[in-house]
PDB file of N, CA and C in Angstrom:
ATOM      1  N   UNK A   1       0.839  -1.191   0.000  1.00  0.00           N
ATOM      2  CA  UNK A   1       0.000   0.000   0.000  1.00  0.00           C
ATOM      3  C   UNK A   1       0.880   1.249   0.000  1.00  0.00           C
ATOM      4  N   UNK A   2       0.483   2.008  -0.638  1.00  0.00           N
ATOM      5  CA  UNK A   2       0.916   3.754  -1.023  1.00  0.00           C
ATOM      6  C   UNK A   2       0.084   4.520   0.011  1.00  0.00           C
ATOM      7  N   UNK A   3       1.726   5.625   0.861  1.00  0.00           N
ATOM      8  CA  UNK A   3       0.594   6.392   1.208  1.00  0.00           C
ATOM      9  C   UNK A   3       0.459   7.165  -0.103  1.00  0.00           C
ATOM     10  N   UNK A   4      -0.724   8.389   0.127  1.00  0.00           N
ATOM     11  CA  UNK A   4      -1.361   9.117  -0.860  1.00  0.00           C
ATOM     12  C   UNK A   4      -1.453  10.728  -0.548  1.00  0.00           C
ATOM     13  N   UNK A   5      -0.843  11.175  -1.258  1.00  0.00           N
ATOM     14  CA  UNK A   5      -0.839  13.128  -0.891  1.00  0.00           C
ATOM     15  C   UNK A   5      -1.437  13.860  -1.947  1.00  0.00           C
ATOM     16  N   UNK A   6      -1.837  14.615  -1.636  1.00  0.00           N
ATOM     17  CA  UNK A   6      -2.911  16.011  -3.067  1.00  0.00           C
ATOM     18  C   UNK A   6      -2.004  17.071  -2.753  1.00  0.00           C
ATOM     19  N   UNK A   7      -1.880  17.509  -3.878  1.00  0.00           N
ATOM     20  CA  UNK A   7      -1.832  19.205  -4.057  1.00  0.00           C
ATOM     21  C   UNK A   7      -2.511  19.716  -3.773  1.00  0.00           C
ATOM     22  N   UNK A   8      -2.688  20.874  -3.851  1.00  0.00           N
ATOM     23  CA  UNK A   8      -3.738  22.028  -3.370  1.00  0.00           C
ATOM     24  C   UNK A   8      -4.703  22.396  -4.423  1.00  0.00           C
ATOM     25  N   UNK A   9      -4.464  21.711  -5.673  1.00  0.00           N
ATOM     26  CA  UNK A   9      -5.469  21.707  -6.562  1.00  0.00           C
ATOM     27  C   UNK A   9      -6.650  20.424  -6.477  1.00  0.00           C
ATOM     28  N   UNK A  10      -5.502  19.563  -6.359  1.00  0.00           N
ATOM     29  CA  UNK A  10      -6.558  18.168  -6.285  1.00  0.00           C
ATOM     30  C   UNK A  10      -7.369  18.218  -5.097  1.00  0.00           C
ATOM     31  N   UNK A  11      -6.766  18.613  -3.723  1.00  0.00           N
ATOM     32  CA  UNK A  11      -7.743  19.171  -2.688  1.00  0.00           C
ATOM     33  C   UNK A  11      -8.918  19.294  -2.942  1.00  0.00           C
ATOM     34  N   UNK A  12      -8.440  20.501  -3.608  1.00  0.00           N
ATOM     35  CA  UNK A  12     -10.049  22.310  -4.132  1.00  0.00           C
ATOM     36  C   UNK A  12     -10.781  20.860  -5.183  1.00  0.00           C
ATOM     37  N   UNK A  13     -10.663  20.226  -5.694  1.00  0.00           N
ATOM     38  CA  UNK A  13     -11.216  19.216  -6.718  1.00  0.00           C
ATOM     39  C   UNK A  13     -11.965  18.087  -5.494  1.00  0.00           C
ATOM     40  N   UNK A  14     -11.606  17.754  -5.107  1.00  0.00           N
ATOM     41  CA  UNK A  14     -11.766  16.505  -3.668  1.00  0.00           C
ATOM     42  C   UNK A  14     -12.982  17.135  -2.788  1.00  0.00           C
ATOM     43  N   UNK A  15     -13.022  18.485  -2.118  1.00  0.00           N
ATOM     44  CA  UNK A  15     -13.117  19.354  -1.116  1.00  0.00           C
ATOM     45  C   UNK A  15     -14.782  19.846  -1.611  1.00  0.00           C
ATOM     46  N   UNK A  16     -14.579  19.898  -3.102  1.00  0.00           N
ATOM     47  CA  UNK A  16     -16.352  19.907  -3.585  1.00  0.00           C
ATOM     48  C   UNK A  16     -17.256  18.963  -3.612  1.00  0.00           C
ATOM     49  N   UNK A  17     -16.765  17.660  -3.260  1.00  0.00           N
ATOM     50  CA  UNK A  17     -17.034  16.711  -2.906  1.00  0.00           C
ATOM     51  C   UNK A  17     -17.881  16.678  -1.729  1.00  0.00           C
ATOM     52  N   UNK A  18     -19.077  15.738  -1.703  1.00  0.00           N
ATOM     53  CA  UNK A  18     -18.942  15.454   0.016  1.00  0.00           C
ATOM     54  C   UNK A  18     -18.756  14.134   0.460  1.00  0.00           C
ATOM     55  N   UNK A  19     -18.458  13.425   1.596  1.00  0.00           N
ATOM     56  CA  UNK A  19     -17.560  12.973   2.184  1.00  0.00           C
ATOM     57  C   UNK A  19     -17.850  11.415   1.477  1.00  0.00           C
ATOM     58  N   UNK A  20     -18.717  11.166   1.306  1.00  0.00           N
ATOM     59  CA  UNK A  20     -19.090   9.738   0.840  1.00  0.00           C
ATOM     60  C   UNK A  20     -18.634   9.894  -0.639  1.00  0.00           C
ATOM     61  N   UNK A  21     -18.723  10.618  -1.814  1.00  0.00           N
ATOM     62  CA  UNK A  21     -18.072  10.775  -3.007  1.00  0.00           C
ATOM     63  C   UNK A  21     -16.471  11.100  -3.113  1.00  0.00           C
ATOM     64  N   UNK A  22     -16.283  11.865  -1.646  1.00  0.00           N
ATOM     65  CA  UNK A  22     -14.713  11.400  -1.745  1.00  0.00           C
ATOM     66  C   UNK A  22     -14.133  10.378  -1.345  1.00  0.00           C
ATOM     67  N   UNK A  23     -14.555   8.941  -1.079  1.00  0.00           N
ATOM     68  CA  UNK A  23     -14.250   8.225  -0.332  1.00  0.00           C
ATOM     69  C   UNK A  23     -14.191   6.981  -1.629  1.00  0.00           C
ATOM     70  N   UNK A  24     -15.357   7.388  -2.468  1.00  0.00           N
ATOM     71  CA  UNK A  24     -15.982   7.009  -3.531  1.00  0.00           C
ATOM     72  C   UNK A  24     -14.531   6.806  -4.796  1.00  0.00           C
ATOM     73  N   UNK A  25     -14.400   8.508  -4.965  1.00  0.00           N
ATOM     74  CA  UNK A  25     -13.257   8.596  -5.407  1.00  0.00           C
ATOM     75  C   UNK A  25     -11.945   8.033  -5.631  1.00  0.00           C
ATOM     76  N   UNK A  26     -11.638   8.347  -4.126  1.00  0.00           N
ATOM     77  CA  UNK A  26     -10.084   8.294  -3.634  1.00  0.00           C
ATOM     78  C   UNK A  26      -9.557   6.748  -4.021  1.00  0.00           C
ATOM     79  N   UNK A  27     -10.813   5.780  -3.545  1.00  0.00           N
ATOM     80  CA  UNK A  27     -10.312   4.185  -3.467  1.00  0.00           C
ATOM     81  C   UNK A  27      -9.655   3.991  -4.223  1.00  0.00           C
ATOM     82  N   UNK A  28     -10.363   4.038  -5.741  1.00  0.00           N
ATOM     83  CA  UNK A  28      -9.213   2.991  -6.928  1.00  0.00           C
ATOM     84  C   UNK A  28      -7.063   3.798  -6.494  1.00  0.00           C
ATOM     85  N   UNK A  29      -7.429   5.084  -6.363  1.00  0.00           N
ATOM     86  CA  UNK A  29      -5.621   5.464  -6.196  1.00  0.00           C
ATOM     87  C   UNK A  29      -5.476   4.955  -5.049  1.00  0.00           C
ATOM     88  N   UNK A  30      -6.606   4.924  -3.824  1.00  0.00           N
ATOM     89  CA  UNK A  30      -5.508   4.599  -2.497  1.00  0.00           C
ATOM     90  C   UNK A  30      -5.279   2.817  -2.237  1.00  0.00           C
ATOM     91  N   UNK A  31      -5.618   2.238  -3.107  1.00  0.00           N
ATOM     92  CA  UNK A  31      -5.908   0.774  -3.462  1.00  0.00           C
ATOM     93  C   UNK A  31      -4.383   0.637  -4.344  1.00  0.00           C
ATOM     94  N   UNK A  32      -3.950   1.385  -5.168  1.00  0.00           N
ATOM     95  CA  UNK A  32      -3.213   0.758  -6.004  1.00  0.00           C
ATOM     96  C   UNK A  32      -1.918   0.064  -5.388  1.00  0.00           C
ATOM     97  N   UNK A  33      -1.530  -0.956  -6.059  1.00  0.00           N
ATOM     98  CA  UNK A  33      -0.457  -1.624  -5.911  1.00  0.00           C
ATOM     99  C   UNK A  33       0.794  -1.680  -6.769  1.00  0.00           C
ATOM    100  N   UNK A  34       1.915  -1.776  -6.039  1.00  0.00           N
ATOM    101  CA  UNK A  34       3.546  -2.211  -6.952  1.00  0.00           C
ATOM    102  C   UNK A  34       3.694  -2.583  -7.995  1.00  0.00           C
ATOM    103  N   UNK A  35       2.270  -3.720  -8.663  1.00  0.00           N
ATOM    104  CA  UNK A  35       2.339  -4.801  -9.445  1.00  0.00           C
ATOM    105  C   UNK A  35       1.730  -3.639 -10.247  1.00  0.00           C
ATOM    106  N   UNK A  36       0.830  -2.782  -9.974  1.00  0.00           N
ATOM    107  CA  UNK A  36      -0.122  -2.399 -11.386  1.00  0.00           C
ATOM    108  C   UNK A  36       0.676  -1.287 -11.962  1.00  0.00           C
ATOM    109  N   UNK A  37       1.321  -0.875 -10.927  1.00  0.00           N
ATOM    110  CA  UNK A  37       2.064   0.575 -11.135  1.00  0.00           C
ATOM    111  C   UNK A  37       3.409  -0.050 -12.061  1.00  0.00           C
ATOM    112  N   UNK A  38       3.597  -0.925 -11.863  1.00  0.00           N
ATOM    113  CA  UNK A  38       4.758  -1.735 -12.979  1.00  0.00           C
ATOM    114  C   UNK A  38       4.413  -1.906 -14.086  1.00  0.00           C
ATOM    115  N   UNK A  39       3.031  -2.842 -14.442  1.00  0.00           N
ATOM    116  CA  UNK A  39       2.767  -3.124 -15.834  1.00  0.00           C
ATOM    117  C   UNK A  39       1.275  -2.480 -15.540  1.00  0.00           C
ATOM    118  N   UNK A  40       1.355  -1.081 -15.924  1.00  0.00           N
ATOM    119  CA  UNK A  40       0.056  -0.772 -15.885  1.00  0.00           C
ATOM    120  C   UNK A  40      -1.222  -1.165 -17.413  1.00  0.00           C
ATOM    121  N   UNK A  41      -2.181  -0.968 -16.804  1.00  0.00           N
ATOM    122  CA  UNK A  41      -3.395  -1.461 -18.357  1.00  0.00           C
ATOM    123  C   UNK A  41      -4.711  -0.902 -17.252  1.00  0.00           C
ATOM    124  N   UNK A  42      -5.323  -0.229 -18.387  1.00  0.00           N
ATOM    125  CA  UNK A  42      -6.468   0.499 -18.391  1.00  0.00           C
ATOM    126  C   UNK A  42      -7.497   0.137 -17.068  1.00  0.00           C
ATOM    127  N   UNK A  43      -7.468   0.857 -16.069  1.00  0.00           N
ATOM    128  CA  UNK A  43      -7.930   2.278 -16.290  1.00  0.00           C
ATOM    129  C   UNK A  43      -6.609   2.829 -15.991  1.00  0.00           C
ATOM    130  N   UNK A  44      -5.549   2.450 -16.026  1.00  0.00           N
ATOM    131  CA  UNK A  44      -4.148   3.056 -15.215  1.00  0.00           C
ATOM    132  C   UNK A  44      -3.532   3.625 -16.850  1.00  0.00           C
ATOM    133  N   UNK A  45      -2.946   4.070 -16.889  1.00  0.00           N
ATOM    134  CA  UNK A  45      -1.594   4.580 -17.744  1.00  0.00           C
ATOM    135  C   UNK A  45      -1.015   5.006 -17.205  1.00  0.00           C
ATOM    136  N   UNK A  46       0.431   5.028 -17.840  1.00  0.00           N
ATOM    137  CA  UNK A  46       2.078   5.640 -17.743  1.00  0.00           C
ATOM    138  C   UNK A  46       2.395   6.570 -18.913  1.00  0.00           C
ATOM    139  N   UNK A  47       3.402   7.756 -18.718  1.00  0.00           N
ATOM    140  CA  UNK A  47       3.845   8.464 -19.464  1.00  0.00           C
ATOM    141  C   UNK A  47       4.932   9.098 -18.990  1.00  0.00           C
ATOM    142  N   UNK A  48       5.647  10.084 -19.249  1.00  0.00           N
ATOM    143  CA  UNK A  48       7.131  10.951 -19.518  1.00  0.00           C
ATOM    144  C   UNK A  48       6.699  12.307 -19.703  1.00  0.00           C
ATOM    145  N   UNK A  49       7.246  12.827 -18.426  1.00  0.00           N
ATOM    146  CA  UNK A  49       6.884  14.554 -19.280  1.00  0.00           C
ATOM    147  C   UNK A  49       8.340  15.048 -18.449  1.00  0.00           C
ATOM    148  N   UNK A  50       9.266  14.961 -19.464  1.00  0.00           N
ATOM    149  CA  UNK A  50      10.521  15.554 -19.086  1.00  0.00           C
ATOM    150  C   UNK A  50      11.469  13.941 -19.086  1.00  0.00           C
ATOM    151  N   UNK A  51      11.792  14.178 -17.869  1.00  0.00           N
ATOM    152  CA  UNK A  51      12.949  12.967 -16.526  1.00  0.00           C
ATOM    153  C   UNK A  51      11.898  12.323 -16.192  1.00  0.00           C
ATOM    154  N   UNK A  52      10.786  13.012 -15.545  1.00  0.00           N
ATOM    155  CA  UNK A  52       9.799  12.455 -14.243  1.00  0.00           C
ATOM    156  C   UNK A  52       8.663  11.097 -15.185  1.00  0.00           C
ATOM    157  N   UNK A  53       8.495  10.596 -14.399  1.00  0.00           N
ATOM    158  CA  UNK A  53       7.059   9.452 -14.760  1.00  0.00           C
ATOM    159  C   UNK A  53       6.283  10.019 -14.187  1.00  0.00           C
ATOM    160  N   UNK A  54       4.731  10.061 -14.960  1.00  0.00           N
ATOM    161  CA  UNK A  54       3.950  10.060 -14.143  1.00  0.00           C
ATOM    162  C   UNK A  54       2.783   8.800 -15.076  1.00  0.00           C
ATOM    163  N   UNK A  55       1.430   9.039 -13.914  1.00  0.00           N
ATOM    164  CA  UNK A  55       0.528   8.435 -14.254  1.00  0.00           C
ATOM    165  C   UNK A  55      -0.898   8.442 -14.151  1.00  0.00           C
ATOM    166  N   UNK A  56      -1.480   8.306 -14.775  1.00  0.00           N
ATOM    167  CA  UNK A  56      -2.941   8.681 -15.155  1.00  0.00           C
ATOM    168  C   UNK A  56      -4.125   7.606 -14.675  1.00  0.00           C
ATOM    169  N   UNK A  57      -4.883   7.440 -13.846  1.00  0.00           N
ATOM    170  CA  UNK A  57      -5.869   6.822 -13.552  1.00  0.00           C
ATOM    171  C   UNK A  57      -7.118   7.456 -13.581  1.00  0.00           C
ATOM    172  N   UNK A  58      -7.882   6.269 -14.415  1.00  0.00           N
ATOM    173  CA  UNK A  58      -9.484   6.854 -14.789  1.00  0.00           C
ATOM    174  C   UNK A  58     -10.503   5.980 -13.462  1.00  0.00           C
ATOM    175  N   UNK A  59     -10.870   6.917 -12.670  1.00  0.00           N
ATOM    176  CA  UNK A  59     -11.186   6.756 -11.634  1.00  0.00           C
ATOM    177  C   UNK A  59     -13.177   6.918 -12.012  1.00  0.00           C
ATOM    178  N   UNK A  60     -14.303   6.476 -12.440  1.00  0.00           N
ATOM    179  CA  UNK A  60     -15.289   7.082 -12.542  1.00  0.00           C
ATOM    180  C   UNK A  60     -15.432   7.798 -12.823  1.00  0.00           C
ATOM    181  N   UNK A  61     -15.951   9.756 -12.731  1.00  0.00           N
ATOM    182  CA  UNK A  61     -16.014  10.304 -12.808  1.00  0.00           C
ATOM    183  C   UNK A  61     -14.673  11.611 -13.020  1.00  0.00           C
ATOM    184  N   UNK A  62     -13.140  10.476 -12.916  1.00  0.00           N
ATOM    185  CA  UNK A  62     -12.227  12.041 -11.876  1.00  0.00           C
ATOM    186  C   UNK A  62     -11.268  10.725 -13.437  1.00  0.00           C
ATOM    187  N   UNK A  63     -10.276  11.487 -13.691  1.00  0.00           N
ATOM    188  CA  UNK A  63      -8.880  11.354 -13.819  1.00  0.00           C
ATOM    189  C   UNK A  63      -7.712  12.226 -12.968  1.00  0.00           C
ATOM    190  N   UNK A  64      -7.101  11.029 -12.464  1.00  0.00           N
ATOM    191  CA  UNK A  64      -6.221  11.954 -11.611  1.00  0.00           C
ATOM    192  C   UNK A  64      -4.957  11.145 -12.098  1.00  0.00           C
ATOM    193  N   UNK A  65      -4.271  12.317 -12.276  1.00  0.00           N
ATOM    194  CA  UNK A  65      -2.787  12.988 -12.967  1.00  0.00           C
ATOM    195  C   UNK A  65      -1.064  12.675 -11.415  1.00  0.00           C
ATOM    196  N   UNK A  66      -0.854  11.298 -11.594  1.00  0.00           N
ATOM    197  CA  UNK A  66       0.273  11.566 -10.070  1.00  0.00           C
ATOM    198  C   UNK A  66       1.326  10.819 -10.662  1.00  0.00           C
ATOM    199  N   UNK A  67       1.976  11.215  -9.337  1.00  0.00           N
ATOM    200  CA  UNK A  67       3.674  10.356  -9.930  1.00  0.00           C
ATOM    201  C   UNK A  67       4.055   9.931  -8.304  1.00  0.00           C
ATOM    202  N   UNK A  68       5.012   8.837  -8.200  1.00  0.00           N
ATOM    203  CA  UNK A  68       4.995   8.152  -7.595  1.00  0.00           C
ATOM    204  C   UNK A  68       6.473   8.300  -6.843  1.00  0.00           C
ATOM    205  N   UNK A  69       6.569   8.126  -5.892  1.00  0.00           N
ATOM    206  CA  UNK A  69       8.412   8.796  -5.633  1.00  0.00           C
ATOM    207  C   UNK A  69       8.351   7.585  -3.902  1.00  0.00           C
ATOM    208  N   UNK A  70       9.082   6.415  -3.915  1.00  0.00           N
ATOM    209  CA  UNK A  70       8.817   5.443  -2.797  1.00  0.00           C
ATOM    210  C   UNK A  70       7.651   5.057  -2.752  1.00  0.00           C
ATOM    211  N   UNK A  71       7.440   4.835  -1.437  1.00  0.00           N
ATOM    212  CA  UNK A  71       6.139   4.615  -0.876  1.00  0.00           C
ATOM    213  C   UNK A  71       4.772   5.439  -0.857  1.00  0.00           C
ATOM    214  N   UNK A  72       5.265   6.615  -2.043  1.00  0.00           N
ATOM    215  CA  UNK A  72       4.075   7.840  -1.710  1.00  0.00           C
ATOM    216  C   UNK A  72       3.402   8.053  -3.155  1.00  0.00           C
ATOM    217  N   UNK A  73       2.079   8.322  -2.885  1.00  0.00           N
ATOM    218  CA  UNK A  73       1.995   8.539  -4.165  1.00  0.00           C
ATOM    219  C   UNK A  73       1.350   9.834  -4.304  1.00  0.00           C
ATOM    220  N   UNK A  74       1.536  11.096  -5.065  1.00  0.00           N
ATOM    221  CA  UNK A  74       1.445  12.153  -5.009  1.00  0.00           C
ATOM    222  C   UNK A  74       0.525  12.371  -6.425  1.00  0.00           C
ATOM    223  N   UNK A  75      -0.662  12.909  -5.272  1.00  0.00           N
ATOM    224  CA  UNK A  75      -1.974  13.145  -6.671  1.00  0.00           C
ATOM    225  C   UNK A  75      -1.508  14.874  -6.846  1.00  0.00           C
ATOM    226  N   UNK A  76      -0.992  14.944  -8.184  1.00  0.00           N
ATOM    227  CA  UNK A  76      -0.859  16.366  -8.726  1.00  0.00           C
ATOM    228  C   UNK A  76      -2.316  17.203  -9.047  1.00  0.00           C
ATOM    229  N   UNK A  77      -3.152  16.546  -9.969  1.00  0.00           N
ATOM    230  CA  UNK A  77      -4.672  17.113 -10.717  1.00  0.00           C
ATOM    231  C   UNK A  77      -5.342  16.127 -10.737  1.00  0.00           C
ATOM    232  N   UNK A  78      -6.629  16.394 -10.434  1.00  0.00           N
ATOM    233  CA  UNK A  78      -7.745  15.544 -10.713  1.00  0.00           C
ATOM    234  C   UNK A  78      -8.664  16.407 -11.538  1.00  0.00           C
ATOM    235  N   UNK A  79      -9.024  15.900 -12.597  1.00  0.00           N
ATOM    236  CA  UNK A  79      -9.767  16.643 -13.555  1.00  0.00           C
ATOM    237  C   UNK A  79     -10.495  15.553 -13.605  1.00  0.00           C
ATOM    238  N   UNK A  80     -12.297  16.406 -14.246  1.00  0.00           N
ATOM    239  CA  UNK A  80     -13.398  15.424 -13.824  1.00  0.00           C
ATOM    240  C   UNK A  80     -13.822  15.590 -15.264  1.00  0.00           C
ATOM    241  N   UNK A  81     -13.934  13.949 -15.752  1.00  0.00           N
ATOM    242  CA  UNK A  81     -14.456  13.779 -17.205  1.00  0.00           C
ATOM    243  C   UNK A  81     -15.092  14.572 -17.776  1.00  0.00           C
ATOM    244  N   UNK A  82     -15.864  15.498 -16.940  1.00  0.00           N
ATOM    245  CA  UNK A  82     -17.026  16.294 -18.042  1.00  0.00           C
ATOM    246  C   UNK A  82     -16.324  17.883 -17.923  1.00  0.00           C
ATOM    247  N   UNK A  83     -15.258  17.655 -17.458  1.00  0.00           N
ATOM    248  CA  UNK A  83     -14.415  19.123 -17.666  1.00  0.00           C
ATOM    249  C   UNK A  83     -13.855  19.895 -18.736  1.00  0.00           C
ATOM    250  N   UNK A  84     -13.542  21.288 -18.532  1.00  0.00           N
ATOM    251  CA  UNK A  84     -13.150  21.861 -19.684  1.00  0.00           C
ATOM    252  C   UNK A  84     -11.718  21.085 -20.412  1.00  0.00           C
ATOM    253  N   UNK A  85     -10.513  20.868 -18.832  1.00  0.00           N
ATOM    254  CA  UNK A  85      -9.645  20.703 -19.074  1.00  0.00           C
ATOM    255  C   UNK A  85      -9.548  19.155 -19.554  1.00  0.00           C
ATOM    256  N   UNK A  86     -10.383  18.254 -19.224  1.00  0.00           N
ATOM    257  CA  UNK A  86     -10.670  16.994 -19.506  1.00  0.00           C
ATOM    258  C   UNK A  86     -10.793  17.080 -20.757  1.00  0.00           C
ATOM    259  N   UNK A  87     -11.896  17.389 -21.647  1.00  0.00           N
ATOM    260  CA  UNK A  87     -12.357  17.615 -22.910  1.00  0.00           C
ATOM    261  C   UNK A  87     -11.664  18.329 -24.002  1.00  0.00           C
ATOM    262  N   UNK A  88     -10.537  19.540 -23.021  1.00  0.00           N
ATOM    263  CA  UNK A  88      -9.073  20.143 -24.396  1.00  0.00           C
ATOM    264  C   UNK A  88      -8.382  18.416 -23.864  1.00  0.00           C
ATOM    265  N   UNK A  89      -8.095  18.176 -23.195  1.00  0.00           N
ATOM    266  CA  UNK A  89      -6.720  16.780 -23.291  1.00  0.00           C
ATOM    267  C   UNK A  89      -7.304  15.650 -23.926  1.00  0.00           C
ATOM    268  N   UNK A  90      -8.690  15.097 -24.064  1.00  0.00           N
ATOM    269  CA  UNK A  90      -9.236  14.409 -25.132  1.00  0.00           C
ATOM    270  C   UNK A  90      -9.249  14.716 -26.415  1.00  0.00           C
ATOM    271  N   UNK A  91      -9.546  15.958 -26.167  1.00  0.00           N
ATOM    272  CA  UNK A  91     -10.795  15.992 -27.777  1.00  0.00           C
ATOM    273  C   UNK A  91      -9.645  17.381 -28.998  1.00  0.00           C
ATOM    274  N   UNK A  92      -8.723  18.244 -27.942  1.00  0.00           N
ATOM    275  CA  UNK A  92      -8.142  19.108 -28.820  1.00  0.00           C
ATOM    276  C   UNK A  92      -7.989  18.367 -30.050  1.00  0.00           C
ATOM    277  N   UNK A  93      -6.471  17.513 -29.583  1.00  0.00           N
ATOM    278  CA  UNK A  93      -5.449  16.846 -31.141  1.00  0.00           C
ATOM    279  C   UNK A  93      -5.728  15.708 -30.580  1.00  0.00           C
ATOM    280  N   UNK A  94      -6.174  15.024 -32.183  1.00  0.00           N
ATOM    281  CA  UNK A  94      -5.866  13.734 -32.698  1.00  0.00           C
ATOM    282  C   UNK A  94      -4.857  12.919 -32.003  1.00  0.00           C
ATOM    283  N   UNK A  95      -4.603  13.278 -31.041  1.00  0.00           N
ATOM    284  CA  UNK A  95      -3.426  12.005 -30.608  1.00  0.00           C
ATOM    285  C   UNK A  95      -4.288  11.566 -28.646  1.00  0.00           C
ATOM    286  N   UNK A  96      -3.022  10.677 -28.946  1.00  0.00           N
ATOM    287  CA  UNK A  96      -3.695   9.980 -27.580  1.00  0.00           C
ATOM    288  C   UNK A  96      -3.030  10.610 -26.283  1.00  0.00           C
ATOM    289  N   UNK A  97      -3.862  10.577 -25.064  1.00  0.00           N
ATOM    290  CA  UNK A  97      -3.387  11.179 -23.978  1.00  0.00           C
ATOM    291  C   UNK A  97      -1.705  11.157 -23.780  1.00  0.00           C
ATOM    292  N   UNK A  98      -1.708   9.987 -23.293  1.00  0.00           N
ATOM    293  CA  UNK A  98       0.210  10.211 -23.395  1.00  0.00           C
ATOM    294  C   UNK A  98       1.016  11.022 -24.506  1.00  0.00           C
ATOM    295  N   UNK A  99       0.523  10.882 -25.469  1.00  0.00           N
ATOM    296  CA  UNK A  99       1.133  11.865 -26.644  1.00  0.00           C
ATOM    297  C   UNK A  99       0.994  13.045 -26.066  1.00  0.00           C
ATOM    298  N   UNK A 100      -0.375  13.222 -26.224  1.00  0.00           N
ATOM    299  CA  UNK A 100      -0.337  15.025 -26.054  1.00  0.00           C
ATOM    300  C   UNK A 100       0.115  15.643 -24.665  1.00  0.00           C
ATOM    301  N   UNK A 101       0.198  14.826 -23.650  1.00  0.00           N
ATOM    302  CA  UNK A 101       0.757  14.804 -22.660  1.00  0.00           C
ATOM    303  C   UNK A 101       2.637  15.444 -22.537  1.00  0.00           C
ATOM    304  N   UNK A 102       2.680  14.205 -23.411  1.00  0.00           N
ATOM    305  CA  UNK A 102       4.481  14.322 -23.443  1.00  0.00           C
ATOM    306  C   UNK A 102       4.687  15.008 -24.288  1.00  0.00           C
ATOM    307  N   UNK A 103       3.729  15.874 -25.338  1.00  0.00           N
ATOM    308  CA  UNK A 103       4.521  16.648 -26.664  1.00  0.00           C
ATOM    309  C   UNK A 103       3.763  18.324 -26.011  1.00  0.00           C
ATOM    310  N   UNK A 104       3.000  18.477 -25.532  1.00  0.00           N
ATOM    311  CA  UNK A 104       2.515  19.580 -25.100  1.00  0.00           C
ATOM    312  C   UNK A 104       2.160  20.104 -23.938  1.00  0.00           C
ATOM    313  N   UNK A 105       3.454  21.069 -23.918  1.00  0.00           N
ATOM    314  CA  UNK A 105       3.917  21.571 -22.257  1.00  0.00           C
ATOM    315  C   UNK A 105       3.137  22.319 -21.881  1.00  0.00           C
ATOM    316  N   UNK A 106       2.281  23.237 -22.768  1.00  0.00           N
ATOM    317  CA  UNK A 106       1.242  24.706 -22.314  1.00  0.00           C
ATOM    318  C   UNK A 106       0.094  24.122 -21.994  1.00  0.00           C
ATOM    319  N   UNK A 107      -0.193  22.096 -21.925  1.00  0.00           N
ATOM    320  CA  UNK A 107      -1.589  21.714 -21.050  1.00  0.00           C
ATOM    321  C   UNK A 107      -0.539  21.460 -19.669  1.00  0.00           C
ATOM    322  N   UNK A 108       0.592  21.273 -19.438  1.00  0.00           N
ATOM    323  CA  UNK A 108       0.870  20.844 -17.522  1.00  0.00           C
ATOM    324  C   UNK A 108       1.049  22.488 -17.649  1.00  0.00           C
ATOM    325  N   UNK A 109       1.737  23.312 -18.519  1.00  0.00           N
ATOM    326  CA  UNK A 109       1.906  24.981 -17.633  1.00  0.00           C
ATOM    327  C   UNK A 109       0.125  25.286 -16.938  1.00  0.00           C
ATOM    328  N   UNK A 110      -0.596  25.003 -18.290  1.00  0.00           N
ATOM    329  CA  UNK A 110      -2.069  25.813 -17.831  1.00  0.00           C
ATOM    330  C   UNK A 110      -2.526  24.653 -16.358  1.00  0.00           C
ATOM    331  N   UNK A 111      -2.086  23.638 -16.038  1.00  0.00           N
ATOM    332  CA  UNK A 111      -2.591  23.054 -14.751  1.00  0.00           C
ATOM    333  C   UNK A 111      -1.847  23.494 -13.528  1.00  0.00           C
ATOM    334  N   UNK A 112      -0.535  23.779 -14.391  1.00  0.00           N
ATOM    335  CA  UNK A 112       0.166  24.128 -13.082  1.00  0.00           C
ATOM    336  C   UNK A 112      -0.466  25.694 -12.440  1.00  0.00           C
ATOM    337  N   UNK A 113      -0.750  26.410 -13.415  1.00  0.00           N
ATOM    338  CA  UNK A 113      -1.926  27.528 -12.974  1.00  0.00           C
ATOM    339  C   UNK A 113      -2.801  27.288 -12.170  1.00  0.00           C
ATOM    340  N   UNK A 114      -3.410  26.072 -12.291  1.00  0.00           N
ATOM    341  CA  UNK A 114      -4.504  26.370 -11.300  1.00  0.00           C
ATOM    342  C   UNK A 114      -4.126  25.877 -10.012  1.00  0.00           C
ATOM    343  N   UNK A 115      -2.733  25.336 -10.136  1.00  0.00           N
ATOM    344  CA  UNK A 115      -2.677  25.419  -8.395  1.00  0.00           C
ATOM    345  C   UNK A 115      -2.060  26.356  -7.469  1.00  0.00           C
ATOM    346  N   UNK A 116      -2.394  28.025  -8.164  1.00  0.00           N
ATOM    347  CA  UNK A 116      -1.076  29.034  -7.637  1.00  0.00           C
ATOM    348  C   UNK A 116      -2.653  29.814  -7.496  1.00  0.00           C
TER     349      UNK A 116
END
């Protein structure tokens, strides 16, 4: 087991929640294991943005955006399927999440915005 930490964005994302939908939420990341985080397959993905790994889990309603450093696993963004920012990282370009992920820095600058 991973412990599990939020940013201050994924918080403000979590925090609109109430307590039974965050609980709802949180499971599939606070559940994950060594084995899946190794050979991940859907709802999990892996990707590269820079040096760092991170990884993408489609959680119900939430994709949340973390990377993993030991025993911790650090939720950066949770963006909720029917979102703006959900719907530019689907639907902008023709390519698939990890692509547009790893080829286009001005979608992590504009997230990193919303946690300042």
């Amino acid at each position: 087991m991973y412990q599990v930490t939020f940013s201050e964005q994924a918080m403000r994302e979590l925090n609109r929640l109430d307590q039974l939908a965050q609980l709802a939420a949180i499971d599939p990341i606070s559940s994950l294991l060594p084995e899946q985080l190794a050979n991940p397959r859907e709802p999990l993905g892996r990707f590269h943005r820079g040096k760092k790994v991170f990884y993408r889990l489609r959680a119900g309603d939430f994709r949340f955006y973390f990377a993993v450093q030991d025993d911790t696993i650090h939720v950066d963004y949770i963006l909720h399927k029917n979102s703006l920012e959900d719907f530019l990282l689907r639907n902008k370009l023709p390519v698939s999440e990890q692509q547009l992920v790893e080829q286009h820095s001005k979608f992590w600058k504009y997230l990193e915005s919303l946690t300042k």
